[in-house]
N, C-alpha and C. Protein backbone atom coordinates (compact mmCIF):
# COMPACT_ATOMS: atom_id res chain seq x y z
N UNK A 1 -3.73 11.01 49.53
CA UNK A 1 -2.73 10.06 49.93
C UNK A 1 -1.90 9.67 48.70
N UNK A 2 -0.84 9.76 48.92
CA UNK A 2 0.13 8.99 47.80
C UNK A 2 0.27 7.85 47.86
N UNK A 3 0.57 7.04 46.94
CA UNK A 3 0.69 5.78 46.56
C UNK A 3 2.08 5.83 46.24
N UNK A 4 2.68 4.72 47.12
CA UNK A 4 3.97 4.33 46.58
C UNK A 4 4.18 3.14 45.29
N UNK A 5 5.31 3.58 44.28
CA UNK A 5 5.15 2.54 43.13
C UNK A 5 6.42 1.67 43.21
N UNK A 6 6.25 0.44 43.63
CA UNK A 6 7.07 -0.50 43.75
C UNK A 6 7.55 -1.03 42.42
N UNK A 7 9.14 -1.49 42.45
CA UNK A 7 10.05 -2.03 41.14
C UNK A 7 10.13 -3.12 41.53
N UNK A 8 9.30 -3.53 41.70
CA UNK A 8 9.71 -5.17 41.81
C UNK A 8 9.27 -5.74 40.02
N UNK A 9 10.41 -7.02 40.49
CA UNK A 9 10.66 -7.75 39.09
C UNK A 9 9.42 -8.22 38.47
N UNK A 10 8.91 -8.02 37.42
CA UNK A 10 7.60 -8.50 36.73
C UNK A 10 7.95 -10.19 36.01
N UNK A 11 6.53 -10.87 36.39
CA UNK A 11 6.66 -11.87 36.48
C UNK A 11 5.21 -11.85 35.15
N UNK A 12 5.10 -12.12 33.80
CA UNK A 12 3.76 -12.32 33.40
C UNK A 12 2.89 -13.79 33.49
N UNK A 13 1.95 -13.15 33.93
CA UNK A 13 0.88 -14.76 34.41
C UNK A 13 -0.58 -14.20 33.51
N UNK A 14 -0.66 -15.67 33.40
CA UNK A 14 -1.68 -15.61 32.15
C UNK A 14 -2.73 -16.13 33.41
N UNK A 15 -3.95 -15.06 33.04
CA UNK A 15 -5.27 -16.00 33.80
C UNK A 15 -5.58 -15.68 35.41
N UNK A 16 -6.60 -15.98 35.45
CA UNK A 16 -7.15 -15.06 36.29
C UNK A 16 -6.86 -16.07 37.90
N UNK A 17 -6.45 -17.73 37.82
CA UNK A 17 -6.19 -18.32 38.71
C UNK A 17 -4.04 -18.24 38.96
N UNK A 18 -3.70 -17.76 37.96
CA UNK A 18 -2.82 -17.35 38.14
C UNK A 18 -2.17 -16.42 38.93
N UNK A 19 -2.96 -15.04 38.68
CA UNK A 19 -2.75 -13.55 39.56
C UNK A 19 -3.38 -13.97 40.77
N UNK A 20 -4.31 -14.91 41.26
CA UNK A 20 -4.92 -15.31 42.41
C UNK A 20 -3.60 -16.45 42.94
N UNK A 21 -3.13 -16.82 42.52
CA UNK A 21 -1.66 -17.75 43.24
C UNK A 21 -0.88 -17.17 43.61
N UNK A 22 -0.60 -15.70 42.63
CA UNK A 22 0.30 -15.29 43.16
C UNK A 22 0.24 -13.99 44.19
N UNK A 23 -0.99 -13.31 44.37
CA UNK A 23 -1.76 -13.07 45.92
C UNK A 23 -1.41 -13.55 46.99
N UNK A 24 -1.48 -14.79 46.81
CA UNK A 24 -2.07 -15.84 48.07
C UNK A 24 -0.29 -15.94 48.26
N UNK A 25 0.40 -16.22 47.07
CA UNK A 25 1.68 -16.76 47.76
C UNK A 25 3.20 -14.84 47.97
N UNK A 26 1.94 -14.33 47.95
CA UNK A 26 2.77 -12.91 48.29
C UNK A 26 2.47 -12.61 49.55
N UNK A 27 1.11 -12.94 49.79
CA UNK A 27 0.56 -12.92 51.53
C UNK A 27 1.57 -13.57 52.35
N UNK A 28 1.77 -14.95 51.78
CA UNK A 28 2.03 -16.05 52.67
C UNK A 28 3.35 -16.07 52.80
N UNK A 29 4.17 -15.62 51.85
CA UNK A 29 5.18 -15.32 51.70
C UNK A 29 6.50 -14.98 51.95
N UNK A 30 6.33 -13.63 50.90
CA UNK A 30 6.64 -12.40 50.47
C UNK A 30 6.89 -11.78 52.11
N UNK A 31 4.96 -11.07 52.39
CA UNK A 31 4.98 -9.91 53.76
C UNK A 31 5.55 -10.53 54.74
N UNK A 32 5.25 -11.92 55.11
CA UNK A 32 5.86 -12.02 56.60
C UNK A 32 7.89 -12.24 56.62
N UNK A 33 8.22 -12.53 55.29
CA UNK A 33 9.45 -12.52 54.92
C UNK A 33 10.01 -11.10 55.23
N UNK A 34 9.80 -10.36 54.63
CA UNK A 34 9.71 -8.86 54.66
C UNK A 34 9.56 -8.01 55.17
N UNK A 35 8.45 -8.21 55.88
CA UNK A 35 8.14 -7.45 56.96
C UNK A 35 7.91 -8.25 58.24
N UNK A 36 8.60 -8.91 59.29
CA UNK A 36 8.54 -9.13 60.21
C UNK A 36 9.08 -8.84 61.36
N UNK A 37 9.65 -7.04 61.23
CA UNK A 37 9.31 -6.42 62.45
C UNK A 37 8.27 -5.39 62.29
N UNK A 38 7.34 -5.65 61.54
CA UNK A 38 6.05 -4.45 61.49
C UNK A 38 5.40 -5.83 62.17
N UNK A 39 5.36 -6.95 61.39
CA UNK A 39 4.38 -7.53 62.52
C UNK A 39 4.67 -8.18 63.51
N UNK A 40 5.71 -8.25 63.66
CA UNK A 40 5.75 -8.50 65.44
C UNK A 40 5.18 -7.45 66.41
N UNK A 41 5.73 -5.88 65.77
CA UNK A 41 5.31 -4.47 66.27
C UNK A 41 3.48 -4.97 66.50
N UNK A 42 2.99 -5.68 65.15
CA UNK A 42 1.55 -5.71 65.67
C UNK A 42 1.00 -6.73 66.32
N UNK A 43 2.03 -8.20 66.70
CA UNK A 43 1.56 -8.96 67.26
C UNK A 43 1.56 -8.63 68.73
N UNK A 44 2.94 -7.72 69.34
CA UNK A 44 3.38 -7.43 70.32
C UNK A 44 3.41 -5.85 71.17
N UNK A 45 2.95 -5.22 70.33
CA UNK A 45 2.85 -4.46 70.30
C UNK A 45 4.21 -2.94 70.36
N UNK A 46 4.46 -1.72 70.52
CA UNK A 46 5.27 -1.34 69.67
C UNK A 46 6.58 -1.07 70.42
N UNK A 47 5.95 -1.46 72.16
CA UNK A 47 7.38 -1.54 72.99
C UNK A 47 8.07 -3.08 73.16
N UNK A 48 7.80 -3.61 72.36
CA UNK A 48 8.00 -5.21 72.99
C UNK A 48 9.21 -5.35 72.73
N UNK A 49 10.05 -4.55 72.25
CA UNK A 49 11.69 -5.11 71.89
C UNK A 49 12.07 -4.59 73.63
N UNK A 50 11.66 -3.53 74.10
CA UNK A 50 12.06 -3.16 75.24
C UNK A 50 11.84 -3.54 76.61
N UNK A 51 10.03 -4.01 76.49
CA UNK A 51 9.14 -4.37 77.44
C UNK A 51 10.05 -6.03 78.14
N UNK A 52 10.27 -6.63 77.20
CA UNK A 52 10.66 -8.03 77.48
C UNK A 52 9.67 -8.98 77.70
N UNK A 53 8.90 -8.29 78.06
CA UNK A 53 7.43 -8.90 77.97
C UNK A 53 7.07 -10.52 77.95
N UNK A 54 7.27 -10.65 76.52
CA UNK A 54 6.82 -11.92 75.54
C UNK A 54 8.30 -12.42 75.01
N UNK A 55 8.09 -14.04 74.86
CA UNK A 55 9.41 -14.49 74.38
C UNK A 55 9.21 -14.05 72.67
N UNK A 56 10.23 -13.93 72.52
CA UNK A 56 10.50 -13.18 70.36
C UNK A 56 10.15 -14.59 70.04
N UNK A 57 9.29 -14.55 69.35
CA UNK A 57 8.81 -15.60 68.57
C UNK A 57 8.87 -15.23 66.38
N UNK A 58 10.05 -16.36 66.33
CA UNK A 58 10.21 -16.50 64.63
C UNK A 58 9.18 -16.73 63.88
N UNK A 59 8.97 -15.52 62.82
CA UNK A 59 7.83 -15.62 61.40
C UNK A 59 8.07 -16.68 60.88
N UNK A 60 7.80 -17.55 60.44
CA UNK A 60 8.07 -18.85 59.31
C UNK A 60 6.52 -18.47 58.86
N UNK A 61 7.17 -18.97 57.18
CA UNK A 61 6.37 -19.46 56.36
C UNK A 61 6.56 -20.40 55.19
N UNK A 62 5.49 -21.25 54.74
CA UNK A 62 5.77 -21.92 53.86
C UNK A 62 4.48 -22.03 52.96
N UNK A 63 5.18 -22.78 51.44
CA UNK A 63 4.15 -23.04 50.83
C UNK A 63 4.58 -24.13 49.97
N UNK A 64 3.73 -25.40 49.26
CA UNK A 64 3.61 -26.32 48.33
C UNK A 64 3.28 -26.04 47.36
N UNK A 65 3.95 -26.03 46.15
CA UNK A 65 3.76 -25.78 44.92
C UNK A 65 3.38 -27.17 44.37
N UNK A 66 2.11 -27.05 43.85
CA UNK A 66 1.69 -28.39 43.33
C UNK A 66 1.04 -28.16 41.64
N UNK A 67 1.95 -29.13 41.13
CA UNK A 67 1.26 -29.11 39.39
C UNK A 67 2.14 -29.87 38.22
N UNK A 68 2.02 -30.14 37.21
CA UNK A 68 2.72 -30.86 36.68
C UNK A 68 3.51 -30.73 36.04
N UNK A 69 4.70 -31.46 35.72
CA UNK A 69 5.78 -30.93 35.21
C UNK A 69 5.63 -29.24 34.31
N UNK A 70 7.16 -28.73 34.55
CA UNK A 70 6.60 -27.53 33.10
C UNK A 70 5.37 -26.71 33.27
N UNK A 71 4.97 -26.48 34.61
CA UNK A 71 3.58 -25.73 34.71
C UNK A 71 4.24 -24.18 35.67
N UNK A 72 5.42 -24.09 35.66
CA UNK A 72 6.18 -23.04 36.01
C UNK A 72 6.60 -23.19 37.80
N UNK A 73 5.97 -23.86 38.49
CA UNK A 73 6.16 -24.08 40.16
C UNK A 73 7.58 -23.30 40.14
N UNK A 74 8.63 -23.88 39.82
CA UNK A 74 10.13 -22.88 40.13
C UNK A 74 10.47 -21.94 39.69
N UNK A 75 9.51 -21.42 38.79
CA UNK A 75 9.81 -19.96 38.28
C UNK A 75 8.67 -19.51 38.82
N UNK A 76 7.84 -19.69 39.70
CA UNK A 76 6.84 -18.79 40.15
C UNK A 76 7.66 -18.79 42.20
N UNK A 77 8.72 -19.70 42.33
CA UNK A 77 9.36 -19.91 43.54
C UNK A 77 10.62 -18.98 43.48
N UNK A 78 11.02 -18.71 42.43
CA UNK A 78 12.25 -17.81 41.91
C UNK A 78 11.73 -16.82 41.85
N UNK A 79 10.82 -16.61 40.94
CA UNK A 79 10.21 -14.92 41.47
C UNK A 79 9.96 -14.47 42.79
N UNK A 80 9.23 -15.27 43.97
CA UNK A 80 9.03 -14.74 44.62
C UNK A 80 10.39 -14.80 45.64
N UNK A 81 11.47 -15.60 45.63
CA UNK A 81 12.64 -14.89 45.91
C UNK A 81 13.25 -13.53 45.64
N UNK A 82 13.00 -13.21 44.35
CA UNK A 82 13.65 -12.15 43.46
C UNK A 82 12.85 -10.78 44.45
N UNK A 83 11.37 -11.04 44.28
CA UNK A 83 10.31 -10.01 44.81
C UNK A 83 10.85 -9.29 46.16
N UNK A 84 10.94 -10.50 46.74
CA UNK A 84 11.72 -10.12 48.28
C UNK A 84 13.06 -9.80 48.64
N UNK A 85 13.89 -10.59 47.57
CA UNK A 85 14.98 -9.43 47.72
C UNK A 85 15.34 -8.29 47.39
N UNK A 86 14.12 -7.75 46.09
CA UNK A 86 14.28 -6.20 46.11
C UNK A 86 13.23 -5.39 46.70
N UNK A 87 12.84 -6.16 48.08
CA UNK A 87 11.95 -5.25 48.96
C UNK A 87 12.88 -5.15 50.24
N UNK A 88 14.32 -6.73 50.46
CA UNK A 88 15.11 -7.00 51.70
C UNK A 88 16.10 -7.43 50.79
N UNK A 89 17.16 -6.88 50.53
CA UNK A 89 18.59 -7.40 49.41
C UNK A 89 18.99 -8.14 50.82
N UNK A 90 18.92 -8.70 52.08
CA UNK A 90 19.48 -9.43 53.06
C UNK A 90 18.53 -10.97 52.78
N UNK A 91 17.63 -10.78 52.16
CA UNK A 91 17.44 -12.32 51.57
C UNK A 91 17.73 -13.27 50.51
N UNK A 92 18.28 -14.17 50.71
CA UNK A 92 18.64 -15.04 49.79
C UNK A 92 17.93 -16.32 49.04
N UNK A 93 18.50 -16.88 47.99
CA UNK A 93 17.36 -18.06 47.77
C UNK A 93 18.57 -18.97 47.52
N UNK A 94 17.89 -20.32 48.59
CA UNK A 94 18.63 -21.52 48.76
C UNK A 94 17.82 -22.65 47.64
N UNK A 95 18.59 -23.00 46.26
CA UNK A 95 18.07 -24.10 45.40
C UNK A 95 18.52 -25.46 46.01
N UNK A 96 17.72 -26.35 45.83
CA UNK A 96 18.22 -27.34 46.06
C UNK A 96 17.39 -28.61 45.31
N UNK A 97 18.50 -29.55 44.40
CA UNK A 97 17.50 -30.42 44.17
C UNK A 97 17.73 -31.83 45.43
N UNK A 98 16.36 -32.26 45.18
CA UNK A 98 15.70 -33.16 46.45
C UNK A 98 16.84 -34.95 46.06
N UNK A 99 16.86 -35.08 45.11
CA UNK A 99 17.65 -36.11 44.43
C UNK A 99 19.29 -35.85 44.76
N UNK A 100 19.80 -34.74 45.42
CA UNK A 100 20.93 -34.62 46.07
C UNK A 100 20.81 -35.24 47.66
N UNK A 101 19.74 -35.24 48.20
CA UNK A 101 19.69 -35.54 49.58
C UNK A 101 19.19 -36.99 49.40
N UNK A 102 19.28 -37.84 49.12
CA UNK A 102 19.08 -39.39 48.88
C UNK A 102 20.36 -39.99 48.50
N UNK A 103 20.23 -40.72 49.63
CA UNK A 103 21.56 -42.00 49.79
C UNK A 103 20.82 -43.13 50.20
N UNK A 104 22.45 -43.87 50.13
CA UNK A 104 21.82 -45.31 49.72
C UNK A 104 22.11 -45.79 51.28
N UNK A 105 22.80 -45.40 51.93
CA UNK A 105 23.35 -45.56 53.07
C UNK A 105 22.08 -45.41 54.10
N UNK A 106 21.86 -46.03 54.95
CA UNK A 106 21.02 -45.74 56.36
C UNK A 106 21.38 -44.58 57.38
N UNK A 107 20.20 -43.68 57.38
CA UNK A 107 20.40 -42.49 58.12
C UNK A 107 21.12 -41.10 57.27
N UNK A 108 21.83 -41.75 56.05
CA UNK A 108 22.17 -40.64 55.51
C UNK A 108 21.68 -39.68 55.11
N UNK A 109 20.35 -40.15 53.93
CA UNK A 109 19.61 -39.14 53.46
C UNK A 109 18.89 -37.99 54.83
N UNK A 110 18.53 -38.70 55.98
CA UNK A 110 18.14 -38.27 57.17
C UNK A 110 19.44 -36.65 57.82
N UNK A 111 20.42 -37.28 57.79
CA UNK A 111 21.55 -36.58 58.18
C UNK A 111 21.94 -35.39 56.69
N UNK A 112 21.46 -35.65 55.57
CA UNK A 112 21.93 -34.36 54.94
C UNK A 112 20.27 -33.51 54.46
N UNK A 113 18.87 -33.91 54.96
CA UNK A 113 18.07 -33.21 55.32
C UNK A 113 18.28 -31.98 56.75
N UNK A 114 18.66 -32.91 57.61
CA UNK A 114 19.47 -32.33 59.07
C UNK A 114 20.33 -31.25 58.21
N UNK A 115 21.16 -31.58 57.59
CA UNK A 115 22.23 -30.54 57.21
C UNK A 115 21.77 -29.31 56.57
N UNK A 116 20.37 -29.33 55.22
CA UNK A 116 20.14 -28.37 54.64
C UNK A 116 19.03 -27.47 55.54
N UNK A 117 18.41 -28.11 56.42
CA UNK A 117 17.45 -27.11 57.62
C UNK A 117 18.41 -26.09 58.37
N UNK A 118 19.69 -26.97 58.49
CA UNK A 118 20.42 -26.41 59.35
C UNK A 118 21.43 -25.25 58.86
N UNK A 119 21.70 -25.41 57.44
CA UNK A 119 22.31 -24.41 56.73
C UNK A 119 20.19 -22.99 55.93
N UNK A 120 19.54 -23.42 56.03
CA UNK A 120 18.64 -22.58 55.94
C UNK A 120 18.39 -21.64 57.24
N UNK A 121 18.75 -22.18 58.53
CA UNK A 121 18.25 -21.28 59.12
C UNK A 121 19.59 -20.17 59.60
N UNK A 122 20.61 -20.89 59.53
CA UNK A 122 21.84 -20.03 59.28
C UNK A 122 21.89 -19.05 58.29
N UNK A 123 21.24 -19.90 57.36
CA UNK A 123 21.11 -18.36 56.02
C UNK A 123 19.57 -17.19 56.04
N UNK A 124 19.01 -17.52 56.97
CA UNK A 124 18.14 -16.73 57.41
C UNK A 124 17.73 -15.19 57.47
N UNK A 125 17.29 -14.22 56.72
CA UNK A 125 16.14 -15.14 55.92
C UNK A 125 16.03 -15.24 54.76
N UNK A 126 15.29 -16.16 54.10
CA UNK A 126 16.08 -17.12 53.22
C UNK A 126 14.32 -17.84 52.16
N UNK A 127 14.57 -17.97 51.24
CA UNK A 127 13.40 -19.03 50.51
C UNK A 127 13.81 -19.73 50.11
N UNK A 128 13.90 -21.05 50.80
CA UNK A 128 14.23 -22.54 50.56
C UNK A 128 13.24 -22.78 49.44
N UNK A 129 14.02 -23.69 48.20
CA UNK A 129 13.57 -24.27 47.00
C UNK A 129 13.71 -25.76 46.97
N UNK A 130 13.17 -26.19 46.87
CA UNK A 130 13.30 -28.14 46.85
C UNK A 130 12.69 -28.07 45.26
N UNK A 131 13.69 -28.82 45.09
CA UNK A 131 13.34 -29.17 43.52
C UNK A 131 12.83 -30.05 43.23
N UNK A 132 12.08 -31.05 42.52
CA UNK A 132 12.15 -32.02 42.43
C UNK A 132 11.35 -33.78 43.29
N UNK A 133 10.31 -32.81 44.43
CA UNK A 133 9.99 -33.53 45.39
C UNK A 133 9.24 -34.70 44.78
């Protein structure tokens, strides 16, 4: 069997809980970003675009980057943008800091959360970045 050798962008991580983060957040990711008509093909099996079958149900995924300042969280969130767009160049990465969506006004901050869900799923698909939470 051949092995295919992927160019994706190298990211160096020190440590052995490191390369284990970034596993977990390539699983969680990365594949269903990427590949989500292989697995629909396996949730649904391989006539289901035709069958009509089942209602199309959207991959989402997410993840919380938790740690303290300067411990890399947005450059380990930027890579895995980068990863996926040179596996899908149709994905993009939406930055955003969280201190832009806070007003002083009532309902506002509410109404430009509304606004950036609503411009993420328009930009679909997409790895939303919150900066700053």
């Amino acid at each position: 069997a051949m092995v295919k050798k992927t160019s994706h962008p190298q990211l160096t991580l020190f440590g052995d809980q490191a390369r284990s983060a970034w596993e977990r957040l390539e699983n969680m990711i990365i594949h269903p970003l990427c590949r989500s008509a292989e697995l629909e093909e396996l949730l649904y099996g391989k006539d289901s675009r035709c069958s009509g079958r089942h209602e199309s149900k959207v991959v989402c995924a997410g993840a919380l980057l938790v740690g303290s300042t300067g411990t890399g969280k947005s450059t380990l969130a930027r890579h895995c943008a980068a990863v996926a767009a040179s596996i899908n160049p149709s994905i993009k990465l939406l930055t955003v800091s969280c201190t832009s969506l806070v007003h002083k006004e009532v309902g506002a901050s509410e109404r430009a959360l509304k606004h950036l869900f609503r411009a993420a799923k328009s930009s679909a698909p997409c790895v939303l970045l919150l900066e700053g939470i």
